[in-house]
Protein backbone atom coordinates (compact mmCIF):
# COMPACT_ATOMS: atom_id res chain seq x y z
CA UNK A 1 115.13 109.32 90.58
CA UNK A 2 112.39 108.06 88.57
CA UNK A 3 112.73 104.93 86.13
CA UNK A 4 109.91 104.48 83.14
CA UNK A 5 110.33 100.99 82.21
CA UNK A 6 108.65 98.78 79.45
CA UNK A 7 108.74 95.50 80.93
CA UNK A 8 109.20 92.54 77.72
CA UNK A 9 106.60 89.28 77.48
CA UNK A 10 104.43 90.17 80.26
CA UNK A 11 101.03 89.20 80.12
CA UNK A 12 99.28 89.74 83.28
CA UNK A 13 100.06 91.54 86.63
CA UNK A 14 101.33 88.81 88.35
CA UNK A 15 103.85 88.43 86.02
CA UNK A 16 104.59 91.67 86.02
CA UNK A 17 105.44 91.44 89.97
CA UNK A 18 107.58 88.66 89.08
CA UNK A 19 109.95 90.89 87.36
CA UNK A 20 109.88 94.32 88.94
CA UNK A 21 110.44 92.80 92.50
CA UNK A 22 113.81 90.97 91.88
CA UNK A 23 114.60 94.60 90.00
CA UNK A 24 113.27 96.55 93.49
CA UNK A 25 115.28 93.69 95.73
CA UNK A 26 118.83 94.05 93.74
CA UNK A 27 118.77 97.90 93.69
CA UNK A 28 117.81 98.05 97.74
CA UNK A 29 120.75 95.21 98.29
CA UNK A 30 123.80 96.20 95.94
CA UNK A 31 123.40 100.15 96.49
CA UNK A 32 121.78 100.60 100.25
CA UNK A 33 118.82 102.88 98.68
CA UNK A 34 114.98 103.10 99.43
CA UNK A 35 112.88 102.09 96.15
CA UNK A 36 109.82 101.30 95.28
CA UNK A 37 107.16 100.99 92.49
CA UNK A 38 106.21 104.13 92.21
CA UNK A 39 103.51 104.33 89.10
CA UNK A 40 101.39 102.36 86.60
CA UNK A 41 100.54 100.35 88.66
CA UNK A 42 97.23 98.65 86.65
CA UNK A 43 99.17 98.45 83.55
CA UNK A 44 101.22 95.09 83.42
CA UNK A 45 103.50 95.75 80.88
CA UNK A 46 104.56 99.35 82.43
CA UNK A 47 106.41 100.27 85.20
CA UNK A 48 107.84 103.40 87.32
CA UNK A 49 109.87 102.49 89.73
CA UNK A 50 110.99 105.26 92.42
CA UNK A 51 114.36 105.78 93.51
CA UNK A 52 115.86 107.59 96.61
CA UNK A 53 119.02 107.53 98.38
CA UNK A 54 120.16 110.52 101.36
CA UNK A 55 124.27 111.37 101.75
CA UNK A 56 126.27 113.97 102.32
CA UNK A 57 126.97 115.39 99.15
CA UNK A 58 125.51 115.87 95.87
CA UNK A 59 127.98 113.71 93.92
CA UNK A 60 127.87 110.78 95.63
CA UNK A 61 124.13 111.02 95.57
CA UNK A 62 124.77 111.47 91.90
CA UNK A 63 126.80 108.37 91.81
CA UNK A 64 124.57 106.22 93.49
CA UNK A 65 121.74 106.87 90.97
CA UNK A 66 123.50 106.76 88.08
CA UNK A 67 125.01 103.72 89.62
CA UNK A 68 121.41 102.25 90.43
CA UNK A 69 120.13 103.44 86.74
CA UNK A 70 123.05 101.21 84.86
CA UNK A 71 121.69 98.34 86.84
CA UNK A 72 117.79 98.62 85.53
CA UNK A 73 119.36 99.95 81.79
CA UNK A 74 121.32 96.09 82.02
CA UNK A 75 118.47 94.13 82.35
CA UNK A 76 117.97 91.97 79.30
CA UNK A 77 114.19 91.55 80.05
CA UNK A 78 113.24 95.42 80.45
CA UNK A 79 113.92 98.22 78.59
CA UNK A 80 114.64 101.36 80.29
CA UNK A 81 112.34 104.20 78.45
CA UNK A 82 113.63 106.81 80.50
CA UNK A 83 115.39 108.11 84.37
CA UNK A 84 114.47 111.83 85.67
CA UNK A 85 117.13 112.56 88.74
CA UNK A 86 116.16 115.45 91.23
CA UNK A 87 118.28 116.77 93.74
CA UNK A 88 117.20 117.78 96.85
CA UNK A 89 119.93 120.20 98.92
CA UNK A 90 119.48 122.52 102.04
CA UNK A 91 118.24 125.17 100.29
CA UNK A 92 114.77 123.66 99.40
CA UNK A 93 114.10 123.19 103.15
């Protein structure tokens, strides 16, 4: 999953770490998932933030990221611009 966030009254880059890594931290502890910051990287008041999780079957991979998109959507300092899910199965091996 992808996440295309506009962070709120950031002003430099530094600040801009300061909110996207408690965001990062609370998805990879509540949910068990790999993420990351994934684009727009030189812009400080941007941010993509890459989501993946692996399981044995498509819904609860579905439920995780929907799970893990509710979280970011929740956050009073962001606002969640969009979230782009892809599912990978056996077939695209």
């Amino acid at each position: 999953m992808t996440l295309d966030v506009l962070l709120g009254d950031v002003r430099s880059l530094k600040q801009k770490r300061s909110v996207v890594r408690p965001i990062v931290a609370e998805l990879q502890r509540k949910f068990a998932v790999s993420v990351a910051e994934t684009g727009d990287q030189d812009l400080y008041r941007r941010c993509e933030i890459g989501v993946a999780v692996v399981a044995s079957t498509a819904a609860h991979c579905t439920q995780v990221l929907d799970n893990c998109e509710r979280l970011v959507a929740g956050r009073p300092e962001i606002e969640l611009l969009s979230a782009r899910h892809r599912l990978f199965g056996r077939e695209e091996e």
